[in-house]
C-alpha atoms as a PDB file:
ATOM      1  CA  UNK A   1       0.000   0.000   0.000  1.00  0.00           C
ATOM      2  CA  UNK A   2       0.998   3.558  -0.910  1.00  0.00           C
ATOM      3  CA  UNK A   3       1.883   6.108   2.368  1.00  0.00           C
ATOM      4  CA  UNK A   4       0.277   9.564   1.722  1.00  0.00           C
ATOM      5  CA  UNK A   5       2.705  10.850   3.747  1.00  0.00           C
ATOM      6  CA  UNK A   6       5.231   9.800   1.926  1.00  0.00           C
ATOM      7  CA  UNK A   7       4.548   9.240  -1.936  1.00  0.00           C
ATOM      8  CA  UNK A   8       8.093   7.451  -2.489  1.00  0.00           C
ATOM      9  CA  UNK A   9       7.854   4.729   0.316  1.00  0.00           C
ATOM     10  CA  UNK A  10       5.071   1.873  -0.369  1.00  0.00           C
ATOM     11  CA  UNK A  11       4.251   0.027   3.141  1.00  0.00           C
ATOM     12  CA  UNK A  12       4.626  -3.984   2.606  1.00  0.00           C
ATOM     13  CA  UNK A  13       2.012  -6.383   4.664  1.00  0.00           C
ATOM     14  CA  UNK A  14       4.284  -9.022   5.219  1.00  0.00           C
ATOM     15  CA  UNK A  15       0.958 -10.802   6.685  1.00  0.00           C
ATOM     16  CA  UNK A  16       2.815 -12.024   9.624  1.00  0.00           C
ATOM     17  CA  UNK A  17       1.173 -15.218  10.954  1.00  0.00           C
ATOM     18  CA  UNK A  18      -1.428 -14.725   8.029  1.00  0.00           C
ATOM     19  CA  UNK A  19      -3.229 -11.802   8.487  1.00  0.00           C
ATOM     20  CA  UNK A  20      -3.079  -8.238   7.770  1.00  0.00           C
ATOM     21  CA  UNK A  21      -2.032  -5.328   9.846  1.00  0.00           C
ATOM     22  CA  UNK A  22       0.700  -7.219  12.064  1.00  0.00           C
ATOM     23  CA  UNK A  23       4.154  -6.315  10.197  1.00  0.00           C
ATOM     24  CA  UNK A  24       5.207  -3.858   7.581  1.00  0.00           C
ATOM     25  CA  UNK A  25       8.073  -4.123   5.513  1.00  0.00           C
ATOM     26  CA  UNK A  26       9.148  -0.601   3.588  1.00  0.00           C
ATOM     27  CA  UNK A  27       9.839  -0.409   0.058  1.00  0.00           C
ATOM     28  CA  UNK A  28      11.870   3.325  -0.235  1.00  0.00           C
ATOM     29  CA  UNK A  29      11.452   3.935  -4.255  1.00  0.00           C
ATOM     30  CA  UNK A  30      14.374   5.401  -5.546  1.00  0.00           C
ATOM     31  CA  UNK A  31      16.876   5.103  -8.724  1.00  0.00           C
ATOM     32  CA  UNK A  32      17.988   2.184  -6.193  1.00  0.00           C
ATOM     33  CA  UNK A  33      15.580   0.579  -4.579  1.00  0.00           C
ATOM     34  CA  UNK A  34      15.854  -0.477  -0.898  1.00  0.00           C
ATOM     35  CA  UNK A  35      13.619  -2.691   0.901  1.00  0.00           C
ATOM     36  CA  UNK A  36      13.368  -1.925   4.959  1.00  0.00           C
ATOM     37  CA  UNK A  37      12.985  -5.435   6.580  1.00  0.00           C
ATOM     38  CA  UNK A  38      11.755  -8.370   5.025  1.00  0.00           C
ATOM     39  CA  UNK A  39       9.250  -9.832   7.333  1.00  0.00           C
ATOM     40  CA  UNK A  40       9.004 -13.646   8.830  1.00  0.00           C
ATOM     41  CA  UNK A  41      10.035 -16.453   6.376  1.00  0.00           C
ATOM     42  CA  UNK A  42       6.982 -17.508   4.978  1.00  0.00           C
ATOM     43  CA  UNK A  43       6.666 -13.795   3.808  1.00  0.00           C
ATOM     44  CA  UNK A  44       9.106 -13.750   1.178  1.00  0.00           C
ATOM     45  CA  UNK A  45       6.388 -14.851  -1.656  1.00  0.00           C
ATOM     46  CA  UNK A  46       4.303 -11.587  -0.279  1.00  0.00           C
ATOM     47  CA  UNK A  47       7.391  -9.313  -0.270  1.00  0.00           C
ATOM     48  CA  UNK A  48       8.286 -10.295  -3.922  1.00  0.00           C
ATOM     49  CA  UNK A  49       4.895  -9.815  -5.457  1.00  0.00           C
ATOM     50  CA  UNK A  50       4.641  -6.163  -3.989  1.00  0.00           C
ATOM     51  CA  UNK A  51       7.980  -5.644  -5.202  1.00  0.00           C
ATOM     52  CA  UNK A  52       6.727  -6.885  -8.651  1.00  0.00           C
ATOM     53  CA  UNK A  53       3.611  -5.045  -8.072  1.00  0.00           C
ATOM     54  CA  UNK A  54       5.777  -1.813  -7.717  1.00  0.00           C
ATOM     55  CA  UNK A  55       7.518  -2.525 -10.910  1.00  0.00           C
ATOM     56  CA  UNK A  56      10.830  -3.782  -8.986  1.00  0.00           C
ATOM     57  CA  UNK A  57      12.361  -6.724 -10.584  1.00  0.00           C
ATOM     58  CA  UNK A  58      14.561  -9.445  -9.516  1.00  0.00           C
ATOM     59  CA  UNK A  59      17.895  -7.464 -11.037  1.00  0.00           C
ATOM     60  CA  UNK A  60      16.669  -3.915  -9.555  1.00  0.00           C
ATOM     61  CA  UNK A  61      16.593  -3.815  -5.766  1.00  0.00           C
ATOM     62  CA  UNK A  62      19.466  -2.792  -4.500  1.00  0.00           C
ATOM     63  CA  UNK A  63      19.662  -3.357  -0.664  1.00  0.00           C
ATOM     64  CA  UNK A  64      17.464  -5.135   1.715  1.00  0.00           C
ATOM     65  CA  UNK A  65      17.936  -4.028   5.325  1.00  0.00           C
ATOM     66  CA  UNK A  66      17.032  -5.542   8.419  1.00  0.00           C
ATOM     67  CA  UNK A  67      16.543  -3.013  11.382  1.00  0.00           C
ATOM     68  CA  UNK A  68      16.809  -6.085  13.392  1.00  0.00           C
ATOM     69  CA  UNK A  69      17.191  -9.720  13.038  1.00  0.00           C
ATOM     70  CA  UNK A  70      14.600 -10.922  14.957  1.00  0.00           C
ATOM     71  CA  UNK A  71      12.754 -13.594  13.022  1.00  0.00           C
ATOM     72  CA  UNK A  72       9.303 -11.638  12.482  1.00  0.00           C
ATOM     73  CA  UNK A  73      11.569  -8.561  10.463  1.00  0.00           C
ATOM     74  CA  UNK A  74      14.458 -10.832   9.306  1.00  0.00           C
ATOM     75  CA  UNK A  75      13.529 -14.332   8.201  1.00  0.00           C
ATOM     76  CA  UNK A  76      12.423 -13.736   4.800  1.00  0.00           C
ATOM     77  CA  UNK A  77      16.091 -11.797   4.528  1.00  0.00           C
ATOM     78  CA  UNK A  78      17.969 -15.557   3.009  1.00  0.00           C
ATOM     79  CA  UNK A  79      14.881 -15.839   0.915  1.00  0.00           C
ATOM     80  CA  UNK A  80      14.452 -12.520  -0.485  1.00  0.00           C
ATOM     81  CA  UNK A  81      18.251 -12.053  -0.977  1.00  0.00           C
ATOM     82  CA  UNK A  82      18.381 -15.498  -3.681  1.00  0.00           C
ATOM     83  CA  UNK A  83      14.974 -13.963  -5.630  1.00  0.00           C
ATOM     84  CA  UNK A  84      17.258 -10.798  -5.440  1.00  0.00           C
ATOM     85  CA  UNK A  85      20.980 -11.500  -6.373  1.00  0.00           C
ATOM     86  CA  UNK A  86      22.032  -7.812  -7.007  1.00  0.00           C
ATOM     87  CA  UNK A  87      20.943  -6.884  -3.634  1.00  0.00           C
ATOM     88  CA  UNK A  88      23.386  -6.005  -0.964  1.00  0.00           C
ATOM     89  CA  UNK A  89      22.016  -7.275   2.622  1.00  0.00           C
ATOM     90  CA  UNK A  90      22.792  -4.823   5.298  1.00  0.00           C
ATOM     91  CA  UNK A  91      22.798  -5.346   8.749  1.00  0.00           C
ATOM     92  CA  UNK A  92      24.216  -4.030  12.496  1.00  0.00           C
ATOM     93  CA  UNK A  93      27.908  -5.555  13.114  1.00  0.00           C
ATOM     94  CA  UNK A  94      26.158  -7.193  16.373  1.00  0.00           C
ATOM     95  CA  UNK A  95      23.633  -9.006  13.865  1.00  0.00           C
ATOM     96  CA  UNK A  96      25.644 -10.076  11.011  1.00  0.00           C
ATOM     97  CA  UNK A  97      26.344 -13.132  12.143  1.00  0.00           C
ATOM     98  CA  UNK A  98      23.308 -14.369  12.678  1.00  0.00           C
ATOM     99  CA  UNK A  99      22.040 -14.125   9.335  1.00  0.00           C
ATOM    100  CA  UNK A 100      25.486 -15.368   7.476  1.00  0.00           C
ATOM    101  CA  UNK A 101      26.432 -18.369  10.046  1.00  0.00           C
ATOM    102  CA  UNK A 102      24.366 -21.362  10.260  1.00  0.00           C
ATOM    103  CA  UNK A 103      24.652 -22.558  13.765  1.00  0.00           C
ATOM    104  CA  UNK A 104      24.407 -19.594  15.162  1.00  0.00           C
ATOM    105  CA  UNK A 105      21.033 -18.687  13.195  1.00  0.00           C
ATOM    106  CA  UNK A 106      19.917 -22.098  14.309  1.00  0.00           C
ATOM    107  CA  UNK A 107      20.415 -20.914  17.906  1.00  0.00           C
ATOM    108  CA  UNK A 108      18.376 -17.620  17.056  1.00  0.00           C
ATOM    109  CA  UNK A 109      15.695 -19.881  15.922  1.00  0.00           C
ATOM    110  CA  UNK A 110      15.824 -22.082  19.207  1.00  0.00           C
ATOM    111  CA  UNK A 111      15.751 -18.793  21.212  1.00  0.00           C
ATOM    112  CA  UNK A 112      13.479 -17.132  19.497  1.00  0.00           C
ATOM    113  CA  UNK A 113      10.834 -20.789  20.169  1.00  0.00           C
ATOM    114  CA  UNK A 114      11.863 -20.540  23.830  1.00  0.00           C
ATOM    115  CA  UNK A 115      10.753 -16.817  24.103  1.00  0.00           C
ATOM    116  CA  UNK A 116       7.156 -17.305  22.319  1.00  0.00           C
ATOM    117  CA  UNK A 117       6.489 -21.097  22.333  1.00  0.00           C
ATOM    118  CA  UNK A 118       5.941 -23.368  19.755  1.00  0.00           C
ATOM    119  CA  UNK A 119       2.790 -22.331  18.395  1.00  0.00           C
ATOM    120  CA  UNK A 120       4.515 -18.700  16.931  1.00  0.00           C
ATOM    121  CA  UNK A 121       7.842 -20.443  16.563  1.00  0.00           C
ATOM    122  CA  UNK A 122       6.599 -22.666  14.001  1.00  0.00           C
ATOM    123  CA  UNK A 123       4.697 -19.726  12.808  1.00  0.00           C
ATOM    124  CA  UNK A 124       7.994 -17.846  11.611  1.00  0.00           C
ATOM    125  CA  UNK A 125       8.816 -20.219   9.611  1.00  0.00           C
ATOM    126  CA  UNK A 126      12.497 -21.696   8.634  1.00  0.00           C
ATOM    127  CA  UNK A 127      15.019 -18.573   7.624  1.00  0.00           C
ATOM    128  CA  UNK A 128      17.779 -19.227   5.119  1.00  0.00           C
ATOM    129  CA  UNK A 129      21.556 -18.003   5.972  1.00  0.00           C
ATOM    130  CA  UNK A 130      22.313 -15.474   3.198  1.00  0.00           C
ATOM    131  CA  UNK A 131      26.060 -15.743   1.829  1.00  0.00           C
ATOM    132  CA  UNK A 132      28.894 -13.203   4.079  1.00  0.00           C
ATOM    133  CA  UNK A 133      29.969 -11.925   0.658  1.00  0.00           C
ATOM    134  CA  UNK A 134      26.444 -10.387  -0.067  1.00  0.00           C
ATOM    135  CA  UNK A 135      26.438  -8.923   2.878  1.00  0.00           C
ATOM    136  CA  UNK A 136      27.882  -5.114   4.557  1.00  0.00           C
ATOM    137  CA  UNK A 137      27.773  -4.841   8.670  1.00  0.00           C
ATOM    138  CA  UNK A 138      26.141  -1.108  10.094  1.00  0.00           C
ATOM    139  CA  UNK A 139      27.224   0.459  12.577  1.00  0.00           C
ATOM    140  CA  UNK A 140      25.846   4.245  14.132  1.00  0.00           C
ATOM    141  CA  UNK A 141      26.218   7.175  11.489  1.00  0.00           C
ATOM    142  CA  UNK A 142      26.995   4.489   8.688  1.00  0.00           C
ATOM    143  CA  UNK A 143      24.398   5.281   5.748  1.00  0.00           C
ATOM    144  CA  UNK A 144      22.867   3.211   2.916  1.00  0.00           C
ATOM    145  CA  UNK A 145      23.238   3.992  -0.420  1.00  0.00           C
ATOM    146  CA  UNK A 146      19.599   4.880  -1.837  1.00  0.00           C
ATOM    147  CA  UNK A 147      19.760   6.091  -5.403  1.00  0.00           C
ATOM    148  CA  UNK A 148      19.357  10.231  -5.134  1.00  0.00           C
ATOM    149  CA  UNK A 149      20.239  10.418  -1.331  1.00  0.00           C
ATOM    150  CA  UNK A 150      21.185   8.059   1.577  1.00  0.00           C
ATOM    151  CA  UNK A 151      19.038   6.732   4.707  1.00  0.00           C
ATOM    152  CA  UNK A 152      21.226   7.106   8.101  1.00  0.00           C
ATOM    153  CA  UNK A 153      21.839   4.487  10.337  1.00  0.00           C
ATOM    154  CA  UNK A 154      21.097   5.020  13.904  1.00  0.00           C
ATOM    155  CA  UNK A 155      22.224   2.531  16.117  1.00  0.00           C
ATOM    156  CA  UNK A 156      19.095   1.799  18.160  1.00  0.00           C
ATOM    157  CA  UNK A 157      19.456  -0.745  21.400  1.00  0.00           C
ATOM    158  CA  UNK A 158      17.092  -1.328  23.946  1.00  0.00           C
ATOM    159  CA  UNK A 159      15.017  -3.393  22.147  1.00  0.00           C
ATOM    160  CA  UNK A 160      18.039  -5.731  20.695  1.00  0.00           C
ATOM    161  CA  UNK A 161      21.393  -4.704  20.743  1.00  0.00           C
ATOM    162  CA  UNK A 162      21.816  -5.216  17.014  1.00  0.00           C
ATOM    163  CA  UNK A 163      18.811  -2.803  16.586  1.00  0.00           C
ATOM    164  CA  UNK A 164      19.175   0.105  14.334  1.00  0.00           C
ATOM    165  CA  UNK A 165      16.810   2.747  12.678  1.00  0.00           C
ATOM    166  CA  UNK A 166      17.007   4.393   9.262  1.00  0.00           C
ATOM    167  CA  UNK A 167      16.374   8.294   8.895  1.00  0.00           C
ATOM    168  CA  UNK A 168      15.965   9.588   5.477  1.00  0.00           C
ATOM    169  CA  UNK A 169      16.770  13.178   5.509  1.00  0.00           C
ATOM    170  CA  UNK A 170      15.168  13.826   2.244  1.00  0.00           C
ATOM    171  CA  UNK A 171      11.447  13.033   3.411  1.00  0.00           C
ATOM    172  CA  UNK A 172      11.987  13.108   7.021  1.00  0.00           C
ATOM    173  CA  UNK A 173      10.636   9.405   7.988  1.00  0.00           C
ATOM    174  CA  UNK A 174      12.365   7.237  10.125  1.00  0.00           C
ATOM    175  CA  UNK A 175      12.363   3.583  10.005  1.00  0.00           C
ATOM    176  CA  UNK A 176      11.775   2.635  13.565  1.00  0.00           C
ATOM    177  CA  UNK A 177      11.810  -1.363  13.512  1.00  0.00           C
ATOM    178  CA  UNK A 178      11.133  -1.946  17.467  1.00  0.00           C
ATOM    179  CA  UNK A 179      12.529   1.239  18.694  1.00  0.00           C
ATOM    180  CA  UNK A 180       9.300   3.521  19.181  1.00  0.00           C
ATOM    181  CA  UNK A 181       7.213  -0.060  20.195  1.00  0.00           C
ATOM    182  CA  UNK A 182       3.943  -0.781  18.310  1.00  0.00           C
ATOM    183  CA  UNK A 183       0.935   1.323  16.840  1.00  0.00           C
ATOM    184  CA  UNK A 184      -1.880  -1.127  16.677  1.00  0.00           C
ATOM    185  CA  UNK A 185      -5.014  -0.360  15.700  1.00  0.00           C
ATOM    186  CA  UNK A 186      -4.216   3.647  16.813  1.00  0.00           C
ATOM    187  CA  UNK A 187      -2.843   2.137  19.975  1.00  0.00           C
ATOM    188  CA  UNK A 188       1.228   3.350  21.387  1.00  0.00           C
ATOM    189  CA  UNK A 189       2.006  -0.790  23.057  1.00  0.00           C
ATOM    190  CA  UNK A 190       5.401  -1.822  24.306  1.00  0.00           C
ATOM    191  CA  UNK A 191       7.810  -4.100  22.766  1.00  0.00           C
ATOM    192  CA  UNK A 192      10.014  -6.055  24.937  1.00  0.00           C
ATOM    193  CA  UNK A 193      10.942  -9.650  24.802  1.00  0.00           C
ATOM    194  CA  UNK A 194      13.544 -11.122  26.379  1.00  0.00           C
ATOM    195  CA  UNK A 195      16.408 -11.809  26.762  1.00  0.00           C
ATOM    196  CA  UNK A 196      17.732  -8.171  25.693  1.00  0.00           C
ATOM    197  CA  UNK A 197      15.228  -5.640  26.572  1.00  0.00           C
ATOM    198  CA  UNK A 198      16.865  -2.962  28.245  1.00  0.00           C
ATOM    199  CA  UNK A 199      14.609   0.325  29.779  1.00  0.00           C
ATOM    200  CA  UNK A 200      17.522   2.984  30.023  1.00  0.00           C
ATOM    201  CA  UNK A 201      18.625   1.318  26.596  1.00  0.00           C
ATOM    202  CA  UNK A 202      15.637   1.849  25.003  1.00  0.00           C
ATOM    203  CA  UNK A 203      15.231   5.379  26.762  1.00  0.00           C
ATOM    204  CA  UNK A 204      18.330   6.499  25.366  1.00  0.00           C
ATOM    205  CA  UNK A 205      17.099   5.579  21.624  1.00  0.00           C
ATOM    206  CA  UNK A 206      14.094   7.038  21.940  1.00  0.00           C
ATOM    207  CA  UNK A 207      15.598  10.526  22.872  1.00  0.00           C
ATOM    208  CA  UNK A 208      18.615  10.469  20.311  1.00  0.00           C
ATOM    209  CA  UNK A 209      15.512   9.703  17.930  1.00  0.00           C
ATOM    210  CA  UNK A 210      13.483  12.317  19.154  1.00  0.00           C
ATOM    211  CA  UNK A 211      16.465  14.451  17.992  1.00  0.00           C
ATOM    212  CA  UNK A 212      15.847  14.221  15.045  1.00  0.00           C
ATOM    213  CA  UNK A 213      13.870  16.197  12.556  1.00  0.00           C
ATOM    214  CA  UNK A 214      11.067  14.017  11.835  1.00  0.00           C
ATOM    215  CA  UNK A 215       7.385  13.885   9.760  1.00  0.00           C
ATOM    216  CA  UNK A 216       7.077  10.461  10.576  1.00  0.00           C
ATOM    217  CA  UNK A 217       7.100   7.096  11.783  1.00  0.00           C
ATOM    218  CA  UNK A 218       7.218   4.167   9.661  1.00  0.00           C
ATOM    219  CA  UNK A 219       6.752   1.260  12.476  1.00  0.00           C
ATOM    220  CA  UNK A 220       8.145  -2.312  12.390  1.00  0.00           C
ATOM    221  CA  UNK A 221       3.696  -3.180  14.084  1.00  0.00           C
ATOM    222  CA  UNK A 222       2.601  -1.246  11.923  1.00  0.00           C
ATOM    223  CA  UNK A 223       2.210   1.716   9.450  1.00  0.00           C
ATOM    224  CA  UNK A 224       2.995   5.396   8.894  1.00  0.00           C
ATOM    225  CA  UNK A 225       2.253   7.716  11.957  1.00  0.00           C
ATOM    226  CA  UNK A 226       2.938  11.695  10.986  1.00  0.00           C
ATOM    227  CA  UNK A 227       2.892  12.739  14.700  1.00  0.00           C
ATOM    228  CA  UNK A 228       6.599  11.310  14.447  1.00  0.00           C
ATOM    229  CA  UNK A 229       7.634  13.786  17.940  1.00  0.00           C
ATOM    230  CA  UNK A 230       4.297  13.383  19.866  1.00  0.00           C
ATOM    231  CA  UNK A 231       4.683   9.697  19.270  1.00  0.00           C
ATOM    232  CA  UNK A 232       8.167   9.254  20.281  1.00  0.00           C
ATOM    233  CA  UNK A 233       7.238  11.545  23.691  1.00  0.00           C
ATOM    234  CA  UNK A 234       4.416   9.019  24.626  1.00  0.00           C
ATOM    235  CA  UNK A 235       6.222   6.357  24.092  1.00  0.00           C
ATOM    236  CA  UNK A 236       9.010   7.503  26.505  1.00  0.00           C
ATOM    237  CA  UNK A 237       6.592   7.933  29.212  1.00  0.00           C
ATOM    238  CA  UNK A 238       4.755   4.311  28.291  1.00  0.00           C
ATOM    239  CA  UNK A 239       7.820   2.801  28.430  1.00  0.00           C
ATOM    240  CA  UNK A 240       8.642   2.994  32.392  1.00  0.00           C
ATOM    241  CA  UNK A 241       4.855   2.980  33.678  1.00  0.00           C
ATOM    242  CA  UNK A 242       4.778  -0.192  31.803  1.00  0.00           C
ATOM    243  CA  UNK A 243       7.756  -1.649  33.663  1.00  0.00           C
ATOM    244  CA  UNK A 244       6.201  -0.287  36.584  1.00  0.00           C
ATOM    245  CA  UNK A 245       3.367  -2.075  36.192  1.00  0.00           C
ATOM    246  CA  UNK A 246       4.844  -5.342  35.516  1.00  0.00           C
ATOM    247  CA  UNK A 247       7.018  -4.803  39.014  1.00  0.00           C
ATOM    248  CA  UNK A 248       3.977  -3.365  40.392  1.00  0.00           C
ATOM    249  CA  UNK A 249       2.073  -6.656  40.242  1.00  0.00           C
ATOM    250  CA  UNK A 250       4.783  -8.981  40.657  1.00  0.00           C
ATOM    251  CA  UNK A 251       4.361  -7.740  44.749  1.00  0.00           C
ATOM    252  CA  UNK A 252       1.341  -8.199  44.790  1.00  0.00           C
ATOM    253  CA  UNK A 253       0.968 -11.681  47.120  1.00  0.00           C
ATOM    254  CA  UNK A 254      -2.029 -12.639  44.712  1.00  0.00           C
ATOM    255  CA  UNK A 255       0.453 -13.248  41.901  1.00  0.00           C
ATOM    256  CA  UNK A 256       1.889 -16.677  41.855  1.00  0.00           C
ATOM    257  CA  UNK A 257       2.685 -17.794  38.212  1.00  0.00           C
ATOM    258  CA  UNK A 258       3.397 -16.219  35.342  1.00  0.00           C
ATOM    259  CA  UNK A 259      -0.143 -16.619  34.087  1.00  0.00           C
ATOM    260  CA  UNK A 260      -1.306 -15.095  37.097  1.00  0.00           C
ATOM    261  CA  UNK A 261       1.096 -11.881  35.958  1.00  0.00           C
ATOM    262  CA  UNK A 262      -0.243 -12.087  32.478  1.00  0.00           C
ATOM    263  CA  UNK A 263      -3.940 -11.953  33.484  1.00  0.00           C
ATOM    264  CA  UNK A 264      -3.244  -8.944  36.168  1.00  0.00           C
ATOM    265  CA  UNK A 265      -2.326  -6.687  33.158  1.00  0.00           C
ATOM    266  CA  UNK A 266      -4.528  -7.723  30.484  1.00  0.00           C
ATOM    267  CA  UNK A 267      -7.193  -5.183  31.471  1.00  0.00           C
ATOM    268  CA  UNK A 268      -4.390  -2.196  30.777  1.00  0.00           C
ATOM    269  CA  UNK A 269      -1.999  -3.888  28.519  1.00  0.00           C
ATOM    270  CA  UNK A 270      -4.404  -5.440  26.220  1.00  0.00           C
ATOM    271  CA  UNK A 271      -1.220  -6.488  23.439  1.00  0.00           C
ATOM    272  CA  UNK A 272      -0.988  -9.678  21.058  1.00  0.00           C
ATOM    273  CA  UNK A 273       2.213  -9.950  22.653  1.00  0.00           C
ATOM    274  CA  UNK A 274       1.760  -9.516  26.595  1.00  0.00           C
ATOM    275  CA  UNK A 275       2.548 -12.939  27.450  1.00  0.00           C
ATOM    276  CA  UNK A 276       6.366 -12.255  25.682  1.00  0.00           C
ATOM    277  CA  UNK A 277       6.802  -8.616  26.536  1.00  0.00           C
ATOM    278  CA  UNK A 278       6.273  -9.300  30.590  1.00  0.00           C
ATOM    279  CA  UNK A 279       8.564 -12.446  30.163  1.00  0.00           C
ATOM    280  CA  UNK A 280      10.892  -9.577  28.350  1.00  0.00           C
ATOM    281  CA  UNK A 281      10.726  -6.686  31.658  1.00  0.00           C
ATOM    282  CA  UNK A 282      10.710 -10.051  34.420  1.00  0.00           C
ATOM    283  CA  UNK A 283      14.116 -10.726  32.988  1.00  0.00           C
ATOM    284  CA  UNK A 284      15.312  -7.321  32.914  1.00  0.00           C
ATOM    285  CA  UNK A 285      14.459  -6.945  36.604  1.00  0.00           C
ATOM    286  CA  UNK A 286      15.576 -10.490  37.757  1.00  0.00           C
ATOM    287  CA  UNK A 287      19.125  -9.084  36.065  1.00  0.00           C
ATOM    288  CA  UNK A 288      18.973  -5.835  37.423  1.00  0.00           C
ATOM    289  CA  UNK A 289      18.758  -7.558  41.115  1.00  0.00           C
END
């Protein structure tokens, strides 16, 4: 789909977990093409036909960029990079490896089923390592070649520590990934699975963002928001009152189990991924002491 707000950048429904409005991929439309995250495995045959839809064939994108490789915005990557030989794949230094080295994508696909179970593990499908030599490692104020102009790499932790954003100057978005958390359905949500979440981390992206001069969002969950400051504000304060929360009712005597914890914030924290995102915060506080 087409972003009024920004007539060169189509939005991609990767359909994560087969339906609509869960992930977005970002096709920038330039001289050289670059494609902003690739979605879960199976999404590779969706990414390709909106690619073909917008005219870009398999000898004309020119990058594919992960802000993350978490399997829901990087499995399609080993996929998407064979449909798309001329395509250089680049990703953080910290994340590299994981996409060019067998075993140790294997073990991002084992953590990745300990963190969500099964069910969604299975889900994401089975990624494909994509060859070192196709390949480029990011780090912070590294850029990616994009035709007329460049998108900047911020290096963006707190959610991952391979996490970075894109910020193209030219139109003013930024590609978030996980960085400014979720807009579902008009609703700001938090984003933070385990093992790596990290609050002052994630603080500390979100104001270096905030920095910037943005018109708008372009959000790993989902969609363009043009309110690119307001949204970056309320997401700063979400961010600790939702930790809060999760400590909040961890004293309380009532809460026993984990379930127990889920179904205490439900009411307030009504997310398709609570169950992950407290396991995320409970690990962050278990580490912090």
């Amino acid at each position: 789909m087409d972003s009024d707000t920004l007539p060169d950048v189509t939005v991609v429904d990767t359909e994560l977990f087969g339906a609509p409005g869960l992930h977005a991929a970002y096709l920038v439309e330039s001289p050289e093409p670059v494609l902003v995250d690739a979605g879960a495995a199976p999404a590779a045959d969706v990414v390709e036909r909106a690619l073909a839809d917008r005219g870009v064939g398999a000898h004309d994108l020119a990058a594919i960029v992960p802000t993350h490789v978490h399997l829901d915005h990087a499995g399609a990557v080993g996929a998407l990079a064979d449909r798309f030989p001329d395509a250089t794949v680049y990703v953080h230094e910290r994340g590299r490896p994981y996409l060019t080295d067998a075993d140790r994508l294997s073990r991002l696909v084992e953590s990745a089923r300990r963190a969500v179970g099964d069910a969604v593990a299975d889900q994401y499908g089975t990624p494909t390592v994509v060859p070192e030599a196709r390949t480029e490692a990011l780090g912070d104020g590294d850029a990616v070649p994009c035709g007329d102009r460049a998108l900047d790499v911020v290096h963006a932790p707190g959610h991952a520590p391979h996490q970075i954003a894109l910020h193209d100057r030219a139109s003013g978005a930024l590609f978030a990934g996980d960085a400014a958390g979720m807009s579902l359905g008009g609703d700001l949500l938090p984003t933070t699975p385990a093992p790596d979440f990290d609050l002052d981390a994630s603080l500390d992206t979100v104001a270096r963002l905030r920095d910037r001069d943005l018109t708008a969002l372009c959000y790993g969950h989902f969609g363009v928001r043009e309110d690119a400051a307001d949204a970056l504000d309320a997401y700063a304060e979400l961010l600790p009152e939702w930790v809060d929360a999760v400590e909040r009712e961890l004293a309380d005597p009532g809460v026993e189990t984990r379930s127990d914890l889920v179904a205490a914030l439900r009411d307030d924290w009504a997310s398709p991924t609570l169950e992950r995102d407290v396991q995320g915060v409970v690990h962050a506080l278990d580490a912090d002491g």
